[in-house]
Protein backbone atom coordinates (compact mmCIF):
# COMPACT_ATOMS: atom_id res chain seq x y z
CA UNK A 1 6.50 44.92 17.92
CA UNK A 2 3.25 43.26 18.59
CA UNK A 3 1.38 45.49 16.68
CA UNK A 4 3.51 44.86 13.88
CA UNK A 5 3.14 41.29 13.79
CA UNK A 6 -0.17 41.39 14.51
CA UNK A 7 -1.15 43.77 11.32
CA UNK A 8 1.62 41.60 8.90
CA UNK A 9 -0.19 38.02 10.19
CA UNK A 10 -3.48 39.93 9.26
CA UNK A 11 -2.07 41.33 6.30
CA UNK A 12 -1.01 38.04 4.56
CA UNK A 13 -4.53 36.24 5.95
CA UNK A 14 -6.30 38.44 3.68
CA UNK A 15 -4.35 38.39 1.02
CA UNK A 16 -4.81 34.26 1.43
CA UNK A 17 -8.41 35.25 1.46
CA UNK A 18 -8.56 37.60 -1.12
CA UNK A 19 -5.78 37.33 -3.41
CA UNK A 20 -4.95 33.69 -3.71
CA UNK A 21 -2.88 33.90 -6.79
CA UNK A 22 -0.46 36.88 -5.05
CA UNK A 23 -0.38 35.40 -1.55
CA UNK A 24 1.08 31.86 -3.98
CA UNK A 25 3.53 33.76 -5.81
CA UNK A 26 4.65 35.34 -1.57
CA UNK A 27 4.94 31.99 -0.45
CA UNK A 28 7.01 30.66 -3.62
CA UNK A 29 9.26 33.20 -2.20
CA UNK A 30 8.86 32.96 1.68
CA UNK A 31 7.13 29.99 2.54
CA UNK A 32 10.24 28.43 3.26
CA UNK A 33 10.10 31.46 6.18
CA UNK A 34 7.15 30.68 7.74
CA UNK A 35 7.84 27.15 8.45
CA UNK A 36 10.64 28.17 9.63
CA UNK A 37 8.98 30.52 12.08
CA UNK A 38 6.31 27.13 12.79
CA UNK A 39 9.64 25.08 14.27
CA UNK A 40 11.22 27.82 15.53
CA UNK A 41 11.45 28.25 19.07
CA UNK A 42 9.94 25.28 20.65
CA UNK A 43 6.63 26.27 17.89
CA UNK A 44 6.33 29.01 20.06
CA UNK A 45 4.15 30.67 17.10
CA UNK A 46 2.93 27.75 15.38
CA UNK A 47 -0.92 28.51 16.15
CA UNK A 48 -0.23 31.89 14.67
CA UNK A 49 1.13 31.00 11.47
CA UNK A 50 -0.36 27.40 10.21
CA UNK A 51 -2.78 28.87 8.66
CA UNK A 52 -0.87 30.66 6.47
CA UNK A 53 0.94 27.10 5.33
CA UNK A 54 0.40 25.91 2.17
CA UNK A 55 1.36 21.99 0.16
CA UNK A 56 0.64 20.22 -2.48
CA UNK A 57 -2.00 18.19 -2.59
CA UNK A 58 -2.18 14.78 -4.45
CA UNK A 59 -6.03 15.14 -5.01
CA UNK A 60 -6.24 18.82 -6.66
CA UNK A 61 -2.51 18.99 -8.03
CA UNK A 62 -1.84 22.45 -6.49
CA UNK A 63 -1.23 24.43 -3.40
CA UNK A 64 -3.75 23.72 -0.80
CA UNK A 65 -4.14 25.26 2.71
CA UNK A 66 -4.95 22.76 6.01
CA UNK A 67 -8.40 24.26 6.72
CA UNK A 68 -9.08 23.62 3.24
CA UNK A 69 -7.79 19.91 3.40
CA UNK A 70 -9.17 19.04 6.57
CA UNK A 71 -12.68 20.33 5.59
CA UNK A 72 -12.85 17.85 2.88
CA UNK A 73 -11.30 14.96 4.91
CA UNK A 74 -13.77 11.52 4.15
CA UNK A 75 -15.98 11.31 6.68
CA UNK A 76 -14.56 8.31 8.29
CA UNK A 77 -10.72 9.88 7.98
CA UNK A 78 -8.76 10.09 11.48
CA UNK A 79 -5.50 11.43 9.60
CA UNK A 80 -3.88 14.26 7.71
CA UNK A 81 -1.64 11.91 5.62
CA UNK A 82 1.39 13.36 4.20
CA UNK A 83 4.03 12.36 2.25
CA UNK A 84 8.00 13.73 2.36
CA UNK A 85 10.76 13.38 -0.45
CA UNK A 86 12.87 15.07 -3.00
CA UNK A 87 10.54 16.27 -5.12
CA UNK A 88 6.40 15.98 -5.58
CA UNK A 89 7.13 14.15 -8.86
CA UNK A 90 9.39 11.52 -6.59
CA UNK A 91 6.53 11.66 -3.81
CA UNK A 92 4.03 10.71 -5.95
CA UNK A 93 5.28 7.35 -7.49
CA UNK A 94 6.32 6.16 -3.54
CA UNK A 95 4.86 2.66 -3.29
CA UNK A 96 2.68 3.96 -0.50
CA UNK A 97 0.95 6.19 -1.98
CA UNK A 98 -0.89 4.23 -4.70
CA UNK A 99 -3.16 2.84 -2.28
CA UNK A 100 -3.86 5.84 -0.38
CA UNK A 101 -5.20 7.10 -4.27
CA UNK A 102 -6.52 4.15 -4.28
CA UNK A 103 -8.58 4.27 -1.24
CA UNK A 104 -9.67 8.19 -2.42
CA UNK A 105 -7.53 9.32 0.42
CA UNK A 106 -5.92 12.88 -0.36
CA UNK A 107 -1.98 13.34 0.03
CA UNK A 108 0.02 16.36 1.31
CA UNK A 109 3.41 15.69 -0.70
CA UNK A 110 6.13 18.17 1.13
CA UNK A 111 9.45 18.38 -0.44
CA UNK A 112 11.55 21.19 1.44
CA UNK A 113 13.65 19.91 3.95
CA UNK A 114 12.27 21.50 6.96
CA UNK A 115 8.67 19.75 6.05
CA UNK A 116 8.42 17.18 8.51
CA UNK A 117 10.10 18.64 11.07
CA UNK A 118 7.53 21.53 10.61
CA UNK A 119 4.46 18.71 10.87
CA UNK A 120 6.12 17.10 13.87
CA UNK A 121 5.96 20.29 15.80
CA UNK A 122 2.31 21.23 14.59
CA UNK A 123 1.45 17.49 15.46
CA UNK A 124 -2.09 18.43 15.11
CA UNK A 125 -4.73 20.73 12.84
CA UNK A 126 -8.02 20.87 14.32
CA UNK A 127 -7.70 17.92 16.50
CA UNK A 128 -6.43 15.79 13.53
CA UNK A 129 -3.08 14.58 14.06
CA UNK A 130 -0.86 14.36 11.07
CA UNK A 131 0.30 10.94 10.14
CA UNK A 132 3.20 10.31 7.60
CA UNK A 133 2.17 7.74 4.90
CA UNK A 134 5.74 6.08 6.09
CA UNK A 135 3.95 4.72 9.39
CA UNK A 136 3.09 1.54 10.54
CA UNK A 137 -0.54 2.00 10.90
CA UNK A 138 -1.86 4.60 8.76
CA UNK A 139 -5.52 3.70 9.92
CA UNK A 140 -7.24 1.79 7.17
CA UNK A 141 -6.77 -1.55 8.16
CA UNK A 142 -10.25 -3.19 9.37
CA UNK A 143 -10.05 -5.47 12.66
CA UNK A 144 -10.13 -8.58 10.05
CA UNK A 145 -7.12 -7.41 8.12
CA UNK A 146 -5.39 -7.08 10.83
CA UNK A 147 -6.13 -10.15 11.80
CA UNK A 148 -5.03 -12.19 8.39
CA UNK A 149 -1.68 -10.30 8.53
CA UNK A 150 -1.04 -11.00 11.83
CA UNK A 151 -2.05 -14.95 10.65
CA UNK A 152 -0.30 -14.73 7.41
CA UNK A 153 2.73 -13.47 9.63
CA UNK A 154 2.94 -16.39 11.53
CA UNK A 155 2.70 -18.95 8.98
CA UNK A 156 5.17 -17.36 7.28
CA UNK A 157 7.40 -16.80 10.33
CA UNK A 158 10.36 -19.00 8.72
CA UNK A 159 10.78 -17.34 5.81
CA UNK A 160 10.76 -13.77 7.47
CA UNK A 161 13.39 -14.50 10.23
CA UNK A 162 15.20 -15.96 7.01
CA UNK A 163 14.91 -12.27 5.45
CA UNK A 164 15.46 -10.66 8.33
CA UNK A 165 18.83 -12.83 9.44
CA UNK A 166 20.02 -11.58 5.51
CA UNK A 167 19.84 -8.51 6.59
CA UNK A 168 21.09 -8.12 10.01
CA UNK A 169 22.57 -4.54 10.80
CA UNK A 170 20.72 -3.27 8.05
CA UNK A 171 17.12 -3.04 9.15
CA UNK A 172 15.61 -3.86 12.57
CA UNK A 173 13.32 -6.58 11.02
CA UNK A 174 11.15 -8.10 8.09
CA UNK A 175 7.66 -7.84 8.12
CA UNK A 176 4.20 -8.11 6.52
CA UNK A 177 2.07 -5.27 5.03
CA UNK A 178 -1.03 -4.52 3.77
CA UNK A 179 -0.01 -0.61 2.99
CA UNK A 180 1.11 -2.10 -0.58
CA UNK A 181 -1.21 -2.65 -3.94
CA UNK A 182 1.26 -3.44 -6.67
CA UNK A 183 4.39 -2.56 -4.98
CA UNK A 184 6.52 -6.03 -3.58
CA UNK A 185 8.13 -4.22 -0.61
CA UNK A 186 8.72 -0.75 0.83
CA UNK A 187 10.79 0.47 3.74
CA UNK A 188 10.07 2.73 6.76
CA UNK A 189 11.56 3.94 9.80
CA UNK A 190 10.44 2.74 13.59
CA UNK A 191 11.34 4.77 16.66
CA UNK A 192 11.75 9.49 16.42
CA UNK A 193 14.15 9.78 13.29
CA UNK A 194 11.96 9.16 9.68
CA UNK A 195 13.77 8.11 7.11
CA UNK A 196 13.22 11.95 5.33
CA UNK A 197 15.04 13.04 9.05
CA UNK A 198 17.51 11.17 8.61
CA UNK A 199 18.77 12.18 5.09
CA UNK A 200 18.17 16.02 6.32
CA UNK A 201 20.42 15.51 9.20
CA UNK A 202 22.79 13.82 7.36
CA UNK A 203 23.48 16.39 4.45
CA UNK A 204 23.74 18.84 7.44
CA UNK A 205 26.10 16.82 9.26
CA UNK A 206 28.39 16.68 6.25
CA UNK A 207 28.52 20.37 5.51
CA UNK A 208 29.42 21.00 9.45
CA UNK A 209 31.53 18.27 10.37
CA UNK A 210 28.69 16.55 12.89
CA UNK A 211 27.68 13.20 13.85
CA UNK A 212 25.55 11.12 11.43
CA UNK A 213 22.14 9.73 12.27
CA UNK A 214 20.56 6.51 11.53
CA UNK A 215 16.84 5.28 11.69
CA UNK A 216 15.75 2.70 12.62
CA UNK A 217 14.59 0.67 9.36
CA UNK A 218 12.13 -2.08 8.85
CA UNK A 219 11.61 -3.44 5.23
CA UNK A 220 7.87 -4.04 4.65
CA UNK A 221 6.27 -7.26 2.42
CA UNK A 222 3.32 -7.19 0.10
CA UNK A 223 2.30 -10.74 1.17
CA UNK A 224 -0.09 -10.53 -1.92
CA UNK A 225 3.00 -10.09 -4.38
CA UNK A 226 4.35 -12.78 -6.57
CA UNK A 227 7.57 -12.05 -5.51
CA UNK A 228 6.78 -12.83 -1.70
CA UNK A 229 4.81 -15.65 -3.08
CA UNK A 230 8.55 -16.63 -4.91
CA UNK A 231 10.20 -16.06 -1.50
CA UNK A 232 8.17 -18.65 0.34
CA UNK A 233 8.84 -21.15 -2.78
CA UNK A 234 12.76 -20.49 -2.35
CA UNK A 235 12.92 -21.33 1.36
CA UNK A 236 10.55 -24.44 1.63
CA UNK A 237 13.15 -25.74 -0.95
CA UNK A 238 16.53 -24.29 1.46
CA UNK A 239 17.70 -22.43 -1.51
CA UNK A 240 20.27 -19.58 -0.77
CA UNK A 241 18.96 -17.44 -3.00
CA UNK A 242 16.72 -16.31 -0.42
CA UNK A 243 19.32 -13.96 0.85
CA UNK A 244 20.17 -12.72 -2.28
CA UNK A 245 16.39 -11.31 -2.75
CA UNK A 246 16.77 -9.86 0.30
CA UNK A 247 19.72 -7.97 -0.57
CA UNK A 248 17.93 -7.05 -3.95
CA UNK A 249 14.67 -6.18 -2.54
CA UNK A 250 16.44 -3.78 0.55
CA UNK A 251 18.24 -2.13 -2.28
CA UNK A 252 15.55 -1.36 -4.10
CA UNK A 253 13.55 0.32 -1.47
CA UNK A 254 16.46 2.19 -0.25
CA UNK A 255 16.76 3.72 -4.05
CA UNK A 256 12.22 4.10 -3.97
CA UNK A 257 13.12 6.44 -0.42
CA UNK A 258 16.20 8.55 -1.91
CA UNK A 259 18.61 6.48 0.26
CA UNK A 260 21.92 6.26 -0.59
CA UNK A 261 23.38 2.51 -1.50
CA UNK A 262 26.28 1.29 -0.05
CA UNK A 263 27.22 -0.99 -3.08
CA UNK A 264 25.33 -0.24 -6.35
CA UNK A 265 27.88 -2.49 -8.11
CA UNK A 266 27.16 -5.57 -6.19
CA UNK A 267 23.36 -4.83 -6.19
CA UNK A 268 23.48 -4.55 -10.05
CA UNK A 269 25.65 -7.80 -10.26
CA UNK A 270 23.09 -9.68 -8.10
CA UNK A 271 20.06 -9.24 -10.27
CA UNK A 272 22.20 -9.46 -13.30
CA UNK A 273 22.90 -12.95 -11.43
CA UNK A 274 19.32 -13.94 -11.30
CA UNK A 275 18.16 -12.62 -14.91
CA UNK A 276 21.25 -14.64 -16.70
């Protein structure tokens, strides 16, 4: 059996090698397979078969391996950044990932549902660890910048604990960003279960009866965005209006990540409420 898996890993490695354009049409059919066979087991065989992976990548619009990815990583890149969703078209426009493109930085949108759960257990390619485009701290951020958002955060504290109380049992807190260009707010997940985790979960927990799954959620602010700018306005003046935006703004990054909404009526009623 050995034997046999040895000569069908070396069989598909050259025809990566040699026959790109067959071993693409393979993986449209079995790709799914292998990453399977990368979670599997504990990623018992997930040195044997990552190079045989292949996403799309945001810079050349195709199928690209990791060695070929990480050999053109920028020269001060620590990350493989990816990106999970629905579909590449629906990765692509994710707030996010403008200013990755922005910054030159190349994207590895994955939209099967086994995707991240497949990165998790690979963790690392090369000694670069793989880091969602959903995180935190995606590793751009100079010392200063860090600095003026952790400033801007705390003369702004008011208003964000006034966001954050608006939206109690729905996300964990309110915060500042600097992961956003044109984009007002985005949401991401804090703690093991990604937002993309949690919708795969939950589809399988409807189809067999289990337990649903919740992340953690934290709703990001471009401080440099009119709208936050609008915020700050509405609760120096102790309007109540400032929940409402909340509301508005949650919703909307809920419907940017795929999420489902609890009340699209009411959402649709509150910003019909502020544009009459």
């Amino acid at each position: 059996a050995s034997r046999i898996e040895k000569k069908i890993l070396s069989e598909l490695t050259n025809m990566l090698t040699k026959e790109r354009e067959t071993y693409e049409e393979f993986w449209k059919e079995f790709g799914l397979n292998i990453k399977f066979g990368v979670y599997n087991n504990y990623g018992m065989d997930k040195d044997k078969l990552q190079d045989l992976l292949l996403f799309y990548s945001s810079k050349d619009q195709k199928l690209v391996t990791l060695n070929e990815y990480v050999n053109r990583m920028k020269e001060d890149q620590k990350y493989i950044y990816y990106a999970c969703g629905e579909t590449i078209d629906k990765i692509k426009l994710l707030p996010v990932m403008e200013t990755l493109s922005d910054k030159g930085y190349e994207v590895l949108c994955m939209d099967d549902s086994i995707d991240e759960f497949c990165v998790k257990m690979l963790a690392k390619y090369n000694d670069k660890e793989f880091k969602s485009i959903a995180d935190a701290d995606l590793g751009l951020d100079s010392e200063d910048e860090k600095e003026e958002i952790k400033k801007l955060s705390e003369d702004n504290k008011d208003v964000l604990e006034a966001l954050g109380k608006a939206l109690e049992g729905k996300v964990k807190k309110v915060e500042l960003t600097s992961r956003l260009k044109s984009h007002p707010c985005c949401l991401r997940a804090e703690g093991p279960v990604t937002l993309e985790m949690e919708k795969v979960l939950n589809q399988q927990a409807a189809v067999n009866g289990g337990q649903s799954v919740h992340a953690e959620r934290v709703l990001e602010l471009n401080a440099e965005h009119p709208i936050f700018k609008k915020l700050c306005a509405l609760q120096a003046e102790g309007s109540d209006k400032v929940s409402t935006y909340a509301d508005i703004l949650y919703t909307q990054a809920l419907l940017i990540e795929g999420m489902p909404v609890d009340d699209p009526v009411a959402y649709a009623n509150a910003v019909c409420n502020l544009l009459s």
